[in-house]
Protein backbone atom coordinates (compact mmCIF):
# COMPACT_ATOMS: atom_id res chain seq x y z
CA UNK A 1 0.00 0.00 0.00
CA UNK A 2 2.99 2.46 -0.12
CA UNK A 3 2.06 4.07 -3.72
CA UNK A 4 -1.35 5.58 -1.72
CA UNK A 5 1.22 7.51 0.54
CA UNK A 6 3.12 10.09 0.21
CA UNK A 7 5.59 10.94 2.44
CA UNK A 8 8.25 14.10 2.45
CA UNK A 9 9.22 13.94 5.79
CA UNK A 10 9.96 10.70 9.04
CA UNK A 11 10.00 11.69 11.92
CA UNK A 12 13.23 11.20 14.61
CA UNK A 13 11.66 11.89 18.08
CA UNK A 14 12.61 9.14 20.26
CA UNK A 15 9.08 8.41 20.89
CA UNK A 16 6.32 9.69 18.22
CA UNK A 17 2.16 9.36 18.96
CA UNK A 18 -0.88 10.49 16.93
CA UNK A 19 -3.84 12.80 17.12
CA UNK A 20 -6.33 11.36 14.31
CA UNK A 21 -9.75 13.32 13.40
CA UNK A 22 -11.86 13.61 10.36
CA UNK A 23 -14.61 15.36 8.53
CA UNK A 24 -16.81 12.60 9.33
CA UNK A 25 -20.56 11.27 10.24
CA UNK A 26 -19.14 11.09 14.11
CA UNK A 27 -18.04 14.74 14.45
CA UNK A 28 -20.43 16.88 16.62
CA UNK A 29 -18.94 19.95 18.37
CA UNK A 30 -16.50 19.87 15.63
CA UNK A 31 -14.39 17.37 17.95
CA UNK A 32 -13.15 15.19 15.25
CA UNK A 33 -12.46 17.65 12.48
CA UNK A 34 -11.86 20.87 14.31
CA UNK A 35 -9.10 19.90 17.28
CA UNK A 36 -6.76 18.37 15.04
CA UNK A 37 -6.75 21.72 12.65
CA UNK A 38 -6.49 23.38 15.85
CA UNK A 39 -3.57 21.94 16.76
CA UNK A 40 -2.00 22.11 13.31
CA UNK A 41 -2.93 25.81 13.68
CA UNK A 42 -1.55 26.66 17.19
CA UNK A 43 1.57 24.44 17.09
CA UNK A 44 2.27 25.35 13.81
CA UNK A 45 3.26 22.05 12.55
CA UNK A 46 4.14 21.23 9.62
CA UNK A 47 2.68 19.68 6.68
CA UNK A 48 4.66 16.03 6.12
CA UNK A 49 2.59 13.88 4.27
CA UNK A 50 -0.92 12.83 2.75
CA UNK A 51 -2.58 9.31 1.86
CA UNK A 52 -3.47 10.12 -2.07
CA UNK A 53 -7.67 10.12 -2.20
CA UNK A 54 -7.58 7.60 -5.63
CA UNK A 55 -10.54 5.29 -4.87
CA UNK A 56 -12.13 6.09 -1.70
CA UNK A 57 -14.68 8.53 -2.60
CA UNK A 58 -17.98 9.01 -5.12
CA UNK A 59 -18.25 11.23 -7.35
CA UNK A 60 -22.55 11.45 -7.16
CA UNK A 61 -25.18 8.70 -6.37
CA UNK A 62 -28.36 8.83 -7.85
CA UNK A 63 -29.90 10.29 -4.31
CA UNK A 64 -27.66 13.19 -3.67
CA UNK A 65 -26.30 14.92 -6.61
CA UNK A 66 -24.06 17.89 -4.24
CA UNK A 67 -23.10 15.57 -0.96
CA UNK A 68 -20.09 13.59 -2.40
CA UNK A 69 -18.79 16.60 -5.28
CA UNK A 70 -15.98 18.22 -5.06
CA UNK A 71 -16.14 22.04 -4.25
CA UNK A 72 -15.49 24.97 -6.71
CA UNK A 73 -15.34 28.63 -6.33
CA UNK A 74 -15.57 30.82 -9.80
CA UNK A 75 -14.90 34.08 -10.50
CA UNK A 76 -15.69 35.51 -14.36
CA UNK A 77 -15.63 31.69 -15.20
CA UNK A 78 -11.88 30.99 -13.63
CA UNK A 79 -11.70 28.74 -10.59
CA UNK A 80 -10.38 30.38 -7.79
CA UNK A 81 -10.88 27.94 -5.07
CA UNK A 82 -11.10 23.92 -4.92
CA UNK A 83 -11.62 22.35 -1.97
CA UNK A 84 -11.14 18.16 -2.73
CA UNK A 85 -10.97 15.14 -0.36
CA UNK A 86 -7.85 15.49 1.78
CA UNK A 87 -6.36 12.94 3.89
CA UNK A 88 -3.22 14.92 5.48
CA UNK A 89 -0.25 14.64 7.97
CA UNK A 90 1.25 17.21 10.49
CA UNK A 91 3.94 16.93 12.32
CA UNK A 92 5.05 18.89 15.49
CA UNK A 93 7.77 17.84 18.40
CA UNK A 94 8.33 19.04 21.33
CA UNK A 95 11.84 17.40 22.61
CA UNK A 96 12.24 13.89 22.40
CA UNK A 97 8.51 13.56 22.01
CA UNK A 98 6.87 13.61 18.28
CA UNK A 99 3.41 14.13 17.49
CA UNK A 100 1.62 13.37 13.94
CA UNK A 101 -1.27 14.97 13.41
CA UNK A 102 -3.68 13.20 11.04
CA UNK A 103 -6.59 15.22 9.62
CA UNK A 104 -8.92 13.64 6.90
CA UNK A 105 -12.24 13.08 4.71
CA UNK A 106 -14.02 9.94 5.82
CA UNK A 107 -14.10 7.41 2.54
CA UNK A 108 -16.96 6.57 1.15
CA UNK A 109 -15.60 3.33 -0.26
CA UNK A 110 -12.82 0.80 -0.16
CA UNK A 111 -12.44 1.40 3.58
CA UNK A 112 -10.13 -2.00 4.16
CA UNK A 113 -7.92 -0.19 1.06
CA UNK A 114 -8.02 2.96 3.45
CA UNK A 115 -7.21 1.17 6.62
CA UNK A 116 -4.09 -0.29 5.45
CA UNK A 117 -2.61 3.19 4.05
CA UNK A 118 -3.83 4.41 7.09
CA UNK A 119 -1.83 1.89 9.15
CA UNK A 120 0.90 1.76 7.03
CA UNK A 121 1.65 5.29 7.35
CA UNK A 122 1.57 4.55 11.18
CA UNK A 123 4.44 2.35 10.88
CA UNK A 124 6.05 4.22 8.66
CA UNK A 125 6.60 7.20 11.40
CA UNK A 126 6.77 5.00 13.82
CA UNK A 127 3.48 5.46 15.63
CA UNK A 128 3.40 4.18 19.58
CA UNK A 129 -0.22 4.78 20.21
CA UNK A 130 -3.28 6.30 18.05
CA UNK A 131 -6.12 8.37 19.60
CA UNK A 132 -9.01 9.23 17.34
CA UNK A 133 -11.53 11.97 18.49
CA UNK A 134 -14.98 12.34 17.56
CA UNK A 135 -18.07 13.75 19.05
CA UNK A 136 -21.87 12.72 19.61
CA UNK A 137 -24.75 14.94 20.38
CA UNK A 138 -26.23 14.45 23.70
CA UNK A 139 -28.31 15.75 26.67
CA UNK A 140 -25.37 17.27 28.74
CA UNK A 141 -24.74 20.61 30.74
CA UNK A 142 -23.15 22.94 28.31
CA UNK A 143 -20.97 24.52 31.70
CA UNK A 144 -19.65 21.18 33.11
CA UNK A 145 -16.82 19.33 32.16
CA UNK A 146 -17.22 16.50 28.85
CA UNK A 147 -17.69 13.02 29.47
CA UNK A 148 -16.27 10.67 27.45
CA UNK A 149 -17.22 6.71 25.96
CA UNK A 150 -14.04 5.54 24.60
CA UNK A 151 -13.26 2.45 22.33
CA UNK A 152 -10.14 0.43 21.70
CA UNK A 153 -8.18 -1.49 19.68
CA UNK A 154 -6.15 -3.82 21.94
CA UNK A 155 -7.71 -5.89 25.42
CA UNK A 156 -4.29 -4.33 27.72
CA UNK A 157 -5.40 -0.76 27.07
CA UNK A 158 -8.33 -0.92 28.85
CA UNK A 159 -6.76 -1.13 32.57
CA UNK A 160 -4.80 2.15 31.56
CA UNK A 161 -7.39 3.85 29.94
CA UNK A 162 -9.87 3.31 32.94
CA UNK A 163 -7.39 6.27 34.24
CA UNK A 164 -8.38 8.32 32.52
CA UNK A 165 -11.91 9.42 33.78
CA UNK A 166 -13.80 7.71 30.69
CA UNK A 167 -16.90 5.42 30.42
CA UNK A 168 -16.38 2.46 28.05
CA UNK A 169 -18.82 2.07 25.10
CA UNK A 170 -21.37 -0.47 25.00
CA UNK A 171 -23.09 0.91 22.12
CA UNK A 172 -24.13 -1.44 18.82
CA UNK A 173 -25.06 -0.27 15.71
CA UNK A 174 -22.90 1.49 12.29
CA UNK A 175 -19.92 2.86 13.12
CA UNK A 176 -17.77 6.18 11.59
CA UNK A 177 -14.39 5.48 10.73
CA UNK A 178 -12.96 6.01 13.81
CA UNK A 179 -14.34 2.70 14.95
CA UNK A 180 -14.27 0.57 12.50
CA UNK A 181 -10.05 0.85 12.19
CA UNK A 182 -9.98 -0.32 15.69
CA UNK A 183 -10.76 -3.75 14.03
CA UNK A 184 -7.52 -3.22 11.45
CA UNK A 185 -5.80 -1.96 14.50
CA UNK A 186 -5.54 -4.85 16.38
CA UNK A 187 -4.57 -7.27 13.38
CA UNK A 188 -1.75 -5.20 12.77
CA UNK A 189 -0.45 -4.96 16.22
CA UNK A 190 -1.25 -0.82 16.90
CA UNK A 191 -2.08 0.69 19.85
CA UNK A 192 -5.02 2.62 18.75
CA UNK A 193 -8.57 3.70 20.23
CA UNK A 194 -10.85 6.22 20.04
CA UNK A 195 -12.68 9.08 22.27
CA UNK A 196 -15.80 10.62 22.08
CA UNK A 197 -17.27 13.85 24.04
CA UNK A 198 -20.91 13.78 24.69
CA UNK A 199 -21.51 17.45 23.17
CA UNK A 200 -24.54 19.50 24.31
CA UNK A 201 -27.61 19.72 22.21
CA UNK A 202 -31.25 20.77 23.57
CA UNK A 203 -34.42 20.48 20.91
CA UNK A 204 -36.68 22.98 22.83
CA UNK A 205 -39.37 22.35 20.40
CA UNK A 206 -41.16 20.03 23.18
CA UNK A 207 -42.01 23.07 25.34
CA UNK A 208 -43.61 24.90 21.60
CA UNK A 209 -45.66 24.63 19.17
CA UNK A 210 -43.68 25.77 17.18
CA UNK A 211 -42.62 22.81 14.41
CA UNK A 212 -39.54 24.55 13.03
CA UNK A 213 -37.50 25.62 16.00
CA UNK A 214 -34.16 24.06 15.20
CA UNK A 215 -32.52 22.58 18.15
CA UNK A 216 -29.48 24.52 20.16
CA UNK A 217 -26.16 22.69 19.95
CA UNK A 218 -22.54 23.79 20.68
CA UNK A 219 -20.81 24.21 17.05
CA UNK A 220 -17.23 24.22 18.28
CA UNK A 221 -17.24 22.10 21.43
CA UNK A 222 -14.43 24.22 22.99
CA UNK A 223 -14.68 22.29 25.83
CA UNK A 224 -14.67 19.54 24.52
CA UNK A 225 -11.52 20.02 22.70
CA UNK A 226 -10.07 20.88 26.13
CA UNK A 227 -10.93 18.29 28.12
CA UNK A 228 -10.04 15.25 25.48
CA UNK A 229 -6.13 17.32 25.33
CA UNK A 230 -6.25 17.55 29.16
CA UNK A 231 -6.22 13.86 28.96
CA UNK A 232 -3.97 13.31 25.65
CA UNK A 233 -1.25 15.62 27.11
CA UNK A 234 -0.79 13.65 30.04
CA UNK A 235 -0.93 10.40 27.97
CA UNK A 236 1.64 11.16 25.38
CA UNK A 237 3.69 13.79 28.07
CA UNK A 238 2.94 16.33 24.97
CA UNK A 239 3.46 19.72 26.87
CA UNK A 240 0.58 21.88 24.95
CA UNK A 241 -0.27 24.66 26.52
CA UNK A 242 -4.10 24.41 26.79
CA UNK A 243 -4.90 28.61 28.24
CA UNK A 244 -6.21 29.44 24.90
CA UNK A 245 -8.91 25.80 25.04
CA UNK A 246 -9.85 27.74 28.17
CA UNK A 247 -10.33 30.52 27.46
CA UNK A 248 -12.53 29.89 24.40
CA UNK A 249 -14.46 27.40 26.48
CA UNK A 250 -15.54 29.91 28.82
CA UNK A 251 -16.01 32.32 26.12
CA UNK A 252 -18.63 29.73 24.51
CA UNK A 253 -20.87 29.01 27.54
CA UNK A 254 -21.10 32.69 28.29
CA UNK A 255 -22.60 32.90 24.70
CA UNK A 256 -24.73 29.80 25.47
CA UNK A 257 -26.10 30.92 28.62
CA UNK A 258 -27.10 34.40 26.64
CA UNK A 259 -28.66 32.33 24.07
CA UNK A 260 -30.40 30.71 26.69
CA UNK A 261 -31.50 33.59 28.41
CA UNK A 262 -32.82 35.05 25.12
CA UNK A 263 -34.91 31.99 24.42
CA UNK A 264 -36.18 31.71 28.15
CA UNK A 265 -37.77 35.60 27.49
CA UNK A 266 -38.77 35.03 24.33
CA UNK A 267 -40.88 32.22 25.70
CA UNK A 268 -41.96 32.84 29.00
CA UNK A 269 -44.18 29.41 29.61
CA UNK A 270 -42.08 27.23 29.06
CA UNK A 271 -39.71 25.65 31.62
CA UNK A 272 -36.52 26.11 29.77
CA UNK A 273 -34.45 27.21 32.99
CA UNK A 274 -35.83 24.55 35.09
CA UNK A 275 -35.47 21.83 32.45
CA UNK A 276 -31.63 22.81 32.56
CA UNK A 277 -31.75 23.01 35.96
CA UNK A 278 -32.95 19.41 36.43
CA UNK A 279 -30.52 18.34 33.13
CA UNK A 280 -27.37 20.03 35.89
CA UNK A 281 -28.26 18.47 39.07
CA UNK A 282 -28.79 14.91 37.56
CA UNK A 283 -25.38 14.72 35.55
CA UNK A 284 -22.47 12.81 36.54
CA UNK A 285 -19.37 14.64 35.86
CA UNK A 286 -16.01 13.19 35.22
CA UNK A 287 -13.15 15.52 35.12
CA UNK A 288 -9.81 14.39 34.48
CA UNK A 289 -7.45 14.93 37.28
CA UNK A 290 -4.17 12.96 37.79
CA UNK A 291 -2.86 13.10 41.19
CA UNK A 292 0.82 13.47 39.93
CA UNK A 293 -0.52 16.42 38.45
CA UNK A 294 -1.47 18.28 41.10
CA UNK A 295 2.05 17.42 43.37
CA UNK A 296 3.97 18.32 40.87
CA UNK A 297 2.15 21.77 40.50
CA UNK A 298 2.40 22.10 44.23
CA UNK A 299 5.57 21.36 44.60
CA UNK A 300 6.42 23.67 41.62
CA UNK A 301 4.98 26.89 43.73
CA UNK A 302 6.72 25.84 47.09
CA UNK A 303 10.19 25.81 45.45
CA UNK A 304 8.98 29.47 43.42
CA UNK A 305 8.07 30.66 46.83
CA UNK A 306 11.09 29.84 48.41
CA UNK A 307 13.47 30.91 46.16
């Protein structure tokens, strides 16, 4: 499967892991699609690589004629923008610590094909351990940390990944790409699985008559973002400074809760604040908080103060 790579770069970090995300069916709050160009964005890494897109993806089927096209932009009849399937590799290191950053279209076909350019471009930079993100709509405060069901590849992981504040998945159904190479995964011998945030979404059409009111959901699960690199910096020891994923998190419930507010006076019947309110005291929430963490922090301002 090397001709459906293209590589102009290997890495040399002594150890190397991987972010993966794509534009995908499994990709609320942006989780899957939008952290990964984040990160390609703030640690301004660099472009290394790409699996080629030959044979993974329609053209048209008879039921959608726009879905699978490719995208043009004209301008007095001379293309100025096209925006194709892209399957692409980043690379940023931070000491003796590497980390790819894989950002790509889902395929539409010849996933097995996909799966082994996928994992041989994992060996090929010498990959320790995959973790995929995605995201799934759900019934969660917007202003409380994510939860997250997680998947894997390989029976050890579990005992480590137990860790790391995370529910396992029971779920049974189709799956999005970032599933279904945890099957591939394990055949080849990779250390691979995949996390999902539970990203807020409220349809307050129950409490209306009103037929059209699209549901609120969080577009770019800030949050979200932070909490799954809270738990992948400590994994992979990657050093990303997360103030920013803060920040913007805060930033983006503020905004919710004046959405909210909005809505709650536009419609004064209906028992949008106590709905919430109930939604708040009945979650569960998980943050992610290692112990070492926390000493090492401590002990970081007792030898500040004392010098």
């Amino acid at each position: 499967m090397a001709d459906q790579l293209e590589l102009f770069e290997r890495p040399e970090a002594e150890e190397v892991y991987m972010i993966a995300g794509w534009r995908q069916w499994a990709d609320a709050g942006n989780v899957s699609s939008g952290l990964p160009q984040y990160l390609v964005t703030k640690l301004g890494a660099r472009k290394i690589g790409k699996i080629k897109p030959d044979g993974f993806y329609l053209f048209q089927t008879p039921v959608s004629q726009f879905l699978f096209r490719p995208h043009f932009k004209f301008e007095e009849g001379y293309r100025k923008e096209v925006i194709v399937h892209r399957n692409e590799v980043f690379y940023w290191e931070n000491g003796r610590r590497g980390l790819v950053i894989f950002l790509g279209d889902e395929p539409h076909m010849n996933v097995e094909r996909y799966a082994e350019a996928f994992f041989d471009l994992a060996r090929a930079l010498n990959v320790r351990r995959i973790a995929a993100t995605g995201g799934v709509y759900a019934l969660v405060p917007f202003d409380r940390h994510r939860t997250f069901s997680v998947t894997y590849a390989m029976p050890h992981m579990k005992e480590e990944l137990a860790e790391y504040a995370v529910s396992f998945s029971n779920y049974e159904g189709g799956v999005s790409i970032g599933s279904y190479l945890e099957d591939h995964a394990e055949r080849v011998g990779q250390e691979y699985f995949a996390m999902y945030a539970f990203v807020p979404a409220y349809d307050f059409s129950q409490f209306t008559h009103r037929e059209q009111m699209q549901p609120i959901a969080v577009e770019n699960d800030y949050q979200a973002w932070h909490d799954a690199m809270i738990r992948l910096n400590h994994m992979f020891k990657l050093g990303v400074d997360l103030t920013e994923l803060a920040e913007k998190s805060a930033e983006a419930a503020a905004q919710m809760r004046e959405a909210i507010e909005k809505l709650a006076r536009q419609l004064p019947h209906a028992p949008i604040k106590e709905w919430l309110a109930k939604l708040d005291a009945d979650f569960v929430e998980m943050p992610f908080t290692k112990l070492d963490d926390v000493w090492e922090d401590a002990l970081g301002d007792i030898f500040k103060d004392n010098d």
